[in-house]
PDB file of N, CA and C in Angstrom:
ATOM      1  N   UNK A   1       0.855  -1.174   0.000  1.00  0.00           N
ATOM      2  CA  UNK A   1       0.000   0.000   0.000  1.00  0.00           C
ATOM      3  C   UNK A   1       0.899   1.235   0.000  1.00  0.00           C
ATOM      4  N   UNK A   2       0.447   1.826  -0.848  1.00  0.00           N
ATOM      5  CA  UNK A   2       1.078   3.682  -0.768  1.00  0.00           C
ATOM      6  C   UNK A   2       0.835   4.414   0.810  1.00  0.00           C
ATOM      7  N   UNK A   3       2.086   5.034   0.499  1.00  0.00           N
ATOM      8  CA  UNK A   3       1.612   6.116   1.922  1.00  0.00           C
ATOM      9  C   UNK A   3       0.395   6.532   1.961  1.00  0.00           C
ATOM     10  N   UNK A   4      -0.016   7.104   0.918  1.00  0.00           N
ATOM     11  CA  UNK A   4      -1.228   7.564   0.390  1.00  0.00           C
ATOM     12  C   UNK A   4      -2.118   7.149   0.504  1.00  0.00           C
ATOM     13  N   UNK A   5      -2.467   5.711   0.339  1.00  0.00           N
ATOM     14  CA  UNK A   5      -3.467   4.844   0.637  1.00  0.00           C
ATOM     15  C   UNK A   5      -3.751   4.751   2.175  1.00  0.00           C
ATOM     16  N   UNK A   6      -2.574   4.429   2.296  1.00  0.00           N
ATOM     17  CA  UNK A   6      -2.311   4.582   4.215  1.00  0.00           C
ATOM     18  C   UNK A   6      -2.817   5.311   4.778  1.00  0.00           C
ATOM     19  N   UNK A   7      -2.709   6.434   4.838  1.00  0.00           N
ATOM     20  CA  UNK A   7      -3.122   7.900   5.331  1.00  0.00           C
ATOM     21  C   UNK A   7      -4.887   7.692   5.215  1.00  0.00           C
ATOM     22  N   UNK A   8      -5.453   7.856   4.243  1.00  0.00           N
ATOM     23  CA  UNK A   8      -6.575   7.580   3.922  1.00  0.00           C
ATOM     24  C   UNK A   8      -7.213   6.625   4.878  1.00  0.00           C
ATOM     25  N   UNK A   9      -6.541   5.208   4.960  1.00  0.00           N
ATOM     26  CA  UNK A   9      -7.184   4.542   6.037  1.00  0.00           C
ATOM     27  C   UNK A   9      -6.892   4.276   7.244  1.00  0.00           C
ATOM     28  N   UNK A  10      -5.742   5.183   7.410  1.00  0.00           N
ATOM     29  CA  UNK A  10      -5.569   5.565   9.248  1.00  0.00           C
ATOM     30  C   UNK A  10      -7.022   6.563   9.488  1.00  0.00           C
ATOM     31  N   UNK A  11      -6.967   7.474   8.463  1.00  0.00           N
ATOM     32  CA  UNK A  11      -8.532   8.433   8.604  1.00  0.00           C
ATOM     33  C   UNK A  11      -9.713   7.873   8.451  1.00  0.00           C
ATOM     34  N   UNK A  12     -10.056   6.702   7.822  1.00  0.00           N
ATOM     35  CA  UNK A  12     -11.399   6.561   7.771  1.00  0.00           C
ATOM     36  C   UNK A  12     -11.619   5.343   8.926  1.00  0.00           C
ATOM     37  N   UNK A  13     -10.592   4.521   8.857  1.00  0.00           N
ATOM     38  CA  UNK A  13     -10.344   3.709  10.623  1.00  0.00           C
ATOM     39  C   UNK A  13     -10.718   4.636  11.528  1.00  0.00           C
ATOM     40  N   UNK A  14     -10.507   5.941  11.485  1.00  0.00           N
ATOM     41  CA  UNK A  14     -11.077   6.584  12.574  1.00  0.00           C
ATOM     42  C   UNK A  14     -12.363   7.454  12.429  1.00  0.00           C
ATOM     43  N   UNK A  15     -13.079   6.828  11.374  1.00  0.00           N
ATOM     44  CA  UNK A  15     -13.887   7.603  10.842  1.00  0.00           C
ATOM     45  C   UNK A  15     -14.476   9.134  10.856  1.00  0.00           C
ATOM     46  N   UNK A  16     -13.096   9.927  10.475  1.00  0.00           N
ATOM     47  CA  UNK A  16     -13.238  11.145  10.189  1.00  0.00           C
ATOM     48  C   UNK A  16     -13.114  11.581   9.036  1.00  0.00           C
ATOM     49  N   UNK A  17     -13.669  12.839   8.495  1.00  0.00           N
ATOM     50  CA  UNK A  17     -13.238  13.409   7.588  1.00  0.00           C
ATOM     51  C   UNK A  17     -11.893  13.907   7.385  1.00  0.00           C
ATOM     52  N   UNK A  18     -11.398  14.446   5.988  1.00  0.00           N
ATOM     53  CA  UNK A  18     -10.177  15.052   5.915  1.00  0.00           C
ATOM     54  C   UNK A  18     -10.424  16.173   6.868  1.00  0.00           C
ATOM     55  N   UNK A  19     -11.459  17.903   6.633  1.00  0.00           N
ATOM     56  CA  UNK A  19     -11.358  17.991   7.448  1.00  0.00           C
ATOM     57  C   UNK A  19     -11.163  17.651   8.927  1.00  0.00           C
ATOM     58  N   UNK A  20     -11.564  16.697   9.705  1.00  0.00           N
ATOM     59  CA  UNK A  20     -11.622  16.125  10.770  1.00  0.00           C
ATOM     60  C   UNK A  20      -9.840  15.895  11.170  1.00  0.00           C
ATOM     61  N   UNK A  21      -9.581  15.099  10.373  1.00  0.00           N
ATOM     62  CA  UNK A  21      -8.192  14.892  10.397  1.00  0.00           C
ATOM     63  C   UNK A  21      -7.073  15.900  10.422  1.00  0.00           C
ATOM     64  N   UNK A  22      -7.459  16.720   9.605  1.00  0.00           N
ATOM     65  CA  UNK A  22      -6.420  18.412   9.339  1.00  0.00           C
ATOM     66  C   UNK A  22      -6.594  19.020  10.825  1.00  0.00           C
ATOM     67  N   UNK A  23      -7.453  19.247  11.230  1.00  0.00           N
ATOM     68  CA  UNK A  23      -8.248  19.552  12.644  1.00  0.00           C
ATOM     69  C   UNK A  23      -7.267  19.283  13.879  1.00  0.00           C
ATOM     70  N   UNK A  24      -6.988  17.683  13.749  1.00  0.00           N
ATOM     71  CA  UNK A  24      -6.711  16.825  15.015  1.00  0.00           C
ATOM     72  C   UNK A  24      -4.927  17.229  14.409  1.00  0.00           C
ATOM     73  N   UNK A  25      -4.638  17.506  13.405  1.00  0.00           N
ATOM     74  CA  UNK A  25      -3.392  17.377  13.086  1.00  0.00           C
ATOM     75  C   UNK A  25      -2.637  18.735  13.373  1.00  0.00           C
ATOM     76  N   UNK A  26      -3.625  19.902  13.202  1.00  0.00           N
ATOM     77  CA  UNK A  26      -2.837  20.745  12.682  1.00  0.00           C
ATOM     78  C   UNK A  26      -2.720  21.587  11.776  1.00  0.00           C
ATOM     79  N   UNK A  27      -3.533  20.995  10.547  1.00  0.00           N
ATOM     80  CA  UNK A  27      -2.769  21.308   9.601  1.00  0.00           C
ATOM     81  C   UNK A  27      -4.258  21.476   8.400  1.00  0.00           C
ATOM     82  N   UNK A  28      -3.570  21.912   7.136  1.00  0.00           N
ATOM     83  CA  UNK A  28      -5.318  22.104   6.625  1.00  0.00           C
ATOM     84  C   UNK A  28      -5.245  21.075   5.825  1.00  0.00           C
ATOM     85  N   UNK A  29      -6.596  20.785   5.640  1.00  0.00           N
ATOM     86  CA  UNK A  29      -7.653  19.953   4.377  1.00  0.00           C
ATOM     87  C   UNK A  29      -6.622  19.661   3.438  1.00  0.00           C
ATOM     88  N   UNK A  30      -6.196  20.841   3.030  1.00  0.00           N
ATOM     89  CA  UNK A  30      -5.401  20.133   1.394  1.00  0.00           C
ATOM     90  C   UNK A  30      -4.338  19.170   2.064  1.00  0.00           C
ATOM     91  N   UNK A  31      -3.873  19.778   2.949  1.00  0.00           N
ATOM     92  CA  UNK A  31      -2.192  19.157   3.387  1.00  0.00           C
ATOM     93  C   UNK A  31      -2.670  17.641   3.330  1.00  0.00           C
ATOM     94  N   UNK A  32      -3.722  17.560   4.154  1.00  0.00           N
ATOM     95  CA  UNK A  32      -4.238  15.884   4.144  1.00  0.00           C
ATOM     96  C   UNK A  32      -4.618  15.019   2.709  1.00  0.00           C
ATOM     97  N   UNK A  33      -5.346  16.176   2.176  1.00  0.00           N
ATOM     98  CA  UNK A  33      -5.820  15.862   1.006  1.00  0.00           C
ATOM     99  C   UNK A  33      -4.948  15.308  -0.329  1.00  0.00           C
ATOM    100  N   UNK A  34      -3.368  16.391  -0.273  1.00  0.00           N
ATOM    101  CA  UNK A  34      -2.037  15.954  -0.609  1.00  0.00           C
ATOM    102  C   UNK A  34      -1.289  14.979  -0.643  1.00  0.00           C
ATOM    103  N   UNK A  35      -1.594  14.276   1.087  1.00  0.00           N
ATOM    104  CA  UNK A  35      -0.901  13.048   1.727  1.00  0.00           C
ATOM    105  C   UNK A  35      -1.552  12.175   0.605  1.00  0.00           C
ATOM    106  N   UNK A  36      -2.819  11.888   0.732  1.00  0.00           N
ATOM    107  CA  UNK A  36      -3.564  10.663  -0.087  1.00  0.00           C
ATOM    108  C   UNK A  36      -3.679  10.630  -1.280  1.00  0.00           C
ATOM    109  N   UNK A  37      -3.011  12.268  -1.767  1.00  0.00           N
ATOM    110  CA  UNK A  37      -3.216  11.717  -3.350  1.00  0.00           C
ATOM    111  C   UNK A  37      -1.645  11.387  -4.061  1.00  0.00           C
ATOM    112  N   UNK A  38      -1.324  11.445  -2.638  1.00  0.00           N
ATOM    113  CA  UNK A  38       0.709  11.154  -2.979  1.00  0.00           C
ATOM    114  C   UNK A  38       0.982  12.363  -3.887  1.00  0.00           C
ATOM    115  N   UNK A  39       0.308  13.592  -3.485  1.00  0.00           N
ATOM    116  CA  UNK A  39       1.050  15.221  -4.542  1.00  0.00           C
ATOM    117  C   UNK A  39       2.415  15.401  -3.466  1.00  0.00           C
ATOM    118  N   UNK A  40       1.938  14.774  -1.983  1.00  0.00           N
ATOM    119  CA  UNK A  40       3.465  15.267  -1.374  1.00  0.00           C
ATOM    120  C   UNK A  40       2.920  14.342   0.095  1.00  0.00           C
ATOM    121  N   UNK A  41       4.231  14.351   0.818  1.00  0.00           N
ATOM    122  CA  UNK A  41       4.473  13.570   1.935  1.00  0.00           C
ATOM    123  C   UNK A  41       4.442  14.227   3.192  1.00  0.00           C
ATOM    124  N   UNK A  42       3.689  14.159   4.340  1.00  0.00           N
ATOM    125  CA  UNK A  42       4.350  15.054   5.499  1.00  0.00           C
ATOM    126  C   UNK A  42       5.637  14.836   5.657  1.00  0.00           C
ATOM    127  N   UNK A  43       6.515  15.597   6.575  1.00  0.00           N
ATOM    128  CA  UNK A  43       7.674  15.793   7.015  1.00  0.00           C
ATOM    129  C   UNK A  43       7.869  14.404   8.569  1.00  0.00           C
ATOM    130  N   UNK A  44       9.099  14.729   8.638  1.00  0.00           N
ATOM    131  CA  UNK A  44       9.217  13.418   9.696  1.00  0.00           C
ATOM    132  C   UNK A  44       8.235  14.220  11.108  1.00  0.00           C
ATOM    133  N   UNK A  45       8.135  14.902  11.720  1.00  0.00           N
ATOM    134  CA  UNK A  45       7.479  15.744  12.398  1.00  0.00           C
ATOM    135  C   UNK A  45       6.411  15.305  12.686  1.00  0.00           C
ATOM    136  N   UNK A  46       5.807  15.255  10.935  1.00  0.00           N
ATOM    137  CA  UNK A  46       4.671  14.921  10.801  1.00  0.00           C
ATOM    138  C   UNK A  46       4.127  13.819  11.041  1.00  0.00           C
ATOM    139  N   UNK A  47       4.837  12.825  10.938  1.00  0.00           N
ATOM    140  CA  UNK A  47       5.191  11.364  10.809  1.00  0.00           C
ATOM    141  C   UNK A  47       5.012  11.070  12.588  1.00  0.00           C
ATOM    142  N   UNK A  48       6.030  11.704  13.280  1.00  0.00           N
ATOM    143  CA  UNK A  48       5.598  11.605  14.432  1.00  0.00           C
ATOM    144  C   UNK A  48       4.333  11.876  15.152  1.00  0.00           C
ATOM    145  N   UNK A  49       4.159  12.883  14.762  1.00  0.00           N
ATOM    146  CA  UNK A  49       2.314  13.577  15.206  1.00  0.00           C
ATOM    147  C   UNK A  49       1.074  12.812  14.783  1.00  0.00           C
ATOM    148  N   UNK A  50       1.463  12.441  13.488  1.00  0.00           N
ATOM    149  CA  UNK A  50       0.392  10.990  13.167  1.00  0.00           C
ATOM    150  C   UNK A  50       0.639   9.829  13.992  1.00  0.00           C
ATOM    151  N   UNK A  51       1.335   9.342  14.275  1.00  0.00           N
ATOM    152  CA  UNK A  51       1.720   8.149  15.362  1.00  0.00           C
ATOM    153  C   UNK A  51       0.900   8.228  16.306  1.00  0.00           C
ATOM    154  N   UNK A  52       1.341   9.520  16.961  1.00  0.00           N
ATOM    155  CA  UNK A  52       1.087   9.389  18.352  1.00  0.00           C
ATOM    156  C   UNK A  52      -0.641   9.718  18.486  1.00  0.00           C
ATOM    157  N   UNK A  53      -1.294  10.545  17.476  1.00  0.00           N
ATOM    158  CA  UNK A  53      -2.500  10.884  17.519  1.00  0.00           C
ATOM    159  C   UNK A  53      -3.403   9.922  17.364  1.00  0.00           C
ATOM    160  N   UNK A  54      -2.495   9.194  16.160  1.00  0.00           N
ATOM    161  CA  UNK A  54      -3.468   7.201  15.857  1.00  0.00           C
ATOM    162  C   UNK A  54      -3.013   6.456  16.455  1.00  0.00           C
ATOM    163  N   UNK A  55      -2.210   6.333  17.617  1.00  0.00           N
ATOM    164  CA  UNK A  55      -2.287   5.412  18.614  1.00  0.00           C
ATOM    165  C   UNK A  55      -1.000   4.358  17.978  1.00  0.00           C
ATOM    166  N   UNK A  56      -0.296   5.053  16.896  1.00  0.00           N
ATOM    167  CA  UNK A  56       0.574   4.274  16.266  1.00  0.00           C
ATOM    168  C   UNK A  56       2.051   4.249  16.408  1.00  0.00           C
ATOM    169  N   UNK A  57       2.432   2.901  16.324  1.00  0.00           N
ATOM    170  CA  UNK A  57       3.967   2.954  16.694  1.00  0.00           C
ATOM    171  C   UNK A  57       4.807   3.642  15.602  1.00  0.00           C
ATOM    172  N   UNK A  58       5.999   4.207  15.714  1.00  0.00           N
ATOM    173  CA  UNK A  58       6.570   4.880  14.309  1.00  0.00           C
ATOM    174  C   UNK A  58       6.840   3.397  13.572  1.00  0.00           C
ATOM    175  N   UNK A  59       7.403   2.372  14.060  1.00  0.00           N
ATOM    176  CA  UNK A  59       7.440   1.110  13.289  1.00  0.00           C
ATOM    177  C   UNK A  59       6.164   0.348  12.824  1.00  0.00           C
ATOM    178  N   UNK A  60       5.023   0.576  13.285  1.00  0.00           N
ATOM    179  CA  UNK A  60       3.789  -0.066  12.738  1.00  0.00           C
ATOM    180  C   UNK A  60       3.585   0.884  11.739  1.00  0.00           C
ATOM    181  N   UNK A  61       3.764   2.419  11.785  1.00  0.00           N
ATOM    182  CA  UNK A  61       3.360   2.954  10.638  1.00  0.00           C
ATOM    183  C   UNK A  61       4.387   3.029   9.701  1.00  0.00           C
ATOM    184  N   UNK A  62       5.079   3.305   9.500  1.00  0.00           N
ATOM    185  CA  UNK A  62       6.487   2.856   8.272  1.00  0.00           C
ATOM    186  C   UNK A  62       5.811   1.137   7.931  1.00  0.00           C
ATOM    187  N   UNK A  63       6.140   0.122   8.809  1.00  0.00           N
ATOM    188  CA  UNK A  63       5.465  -1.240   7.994  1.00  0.00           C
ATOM    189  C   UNK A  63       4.690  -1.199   7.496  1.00  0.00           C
ATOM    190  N   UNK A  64       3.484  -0.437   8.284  1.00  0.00           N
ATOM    191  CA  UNK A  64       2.500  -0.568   6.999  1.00  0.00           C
ATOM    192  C   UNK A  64       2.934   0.798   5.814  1.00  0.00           C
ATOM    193  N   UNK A  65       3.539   0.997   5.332  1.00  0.00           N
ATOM    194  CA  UNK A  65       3.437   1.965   4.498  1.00  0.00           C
ATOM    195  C   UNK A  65       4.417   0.965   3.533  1.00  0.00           C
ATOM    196  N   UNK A  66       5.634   0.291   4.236  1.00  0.00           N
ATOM    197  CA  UNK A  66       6.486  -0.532   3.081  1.00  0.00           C
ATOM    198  C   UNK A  66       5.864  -2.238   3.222  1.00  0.00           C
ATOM    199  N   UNK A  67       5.171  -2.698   4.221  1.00  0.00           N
ATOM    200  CA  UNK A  67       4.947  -3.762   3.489  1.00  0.00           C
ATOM    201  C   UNK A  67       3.155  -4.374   3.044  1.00  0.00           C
ATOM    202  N   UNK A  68       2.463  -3.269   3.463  1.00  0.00           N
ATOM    203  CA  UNK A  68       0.584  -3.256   2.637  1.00  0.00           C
ATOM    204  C   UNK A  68       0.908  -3.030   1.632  1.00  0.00           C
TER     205      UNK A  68
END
């Protein structure tokens, strides 16, 4: 699975909207909207702040990003 794909279903696993997600993150609509269409990647930062907000390990989320 793409990061992209990923992202998408860390968000709808939590059944929020993009808004919803930009919200809890930080950050706006497109930025999220960006992540999932793979136009661009958050930063490692970012990477961390998603972890910890989805309850996710930095190694569960990297695996799933290189091996879904």
């Amino acid at each position: 699975m793409d990061f992209g794909k990923q992202i998408r279903q860390i968000r709808k696993d939590a059944k929020l909207t993009q808004e919803q997600m930009a919200a809890k993150l930080n950050v706006s609509r497109q930025a999220v909207s960006n992540w999932e269409n793979n136009k661009n990647l958050p930063d490692l930062e970012m990477i961390i702040t998603i972890s910890r907000v989805f309850g996710l390990s930095l190694d569960q989320l990297m695996e799933r990003r290189i091996f879904l």
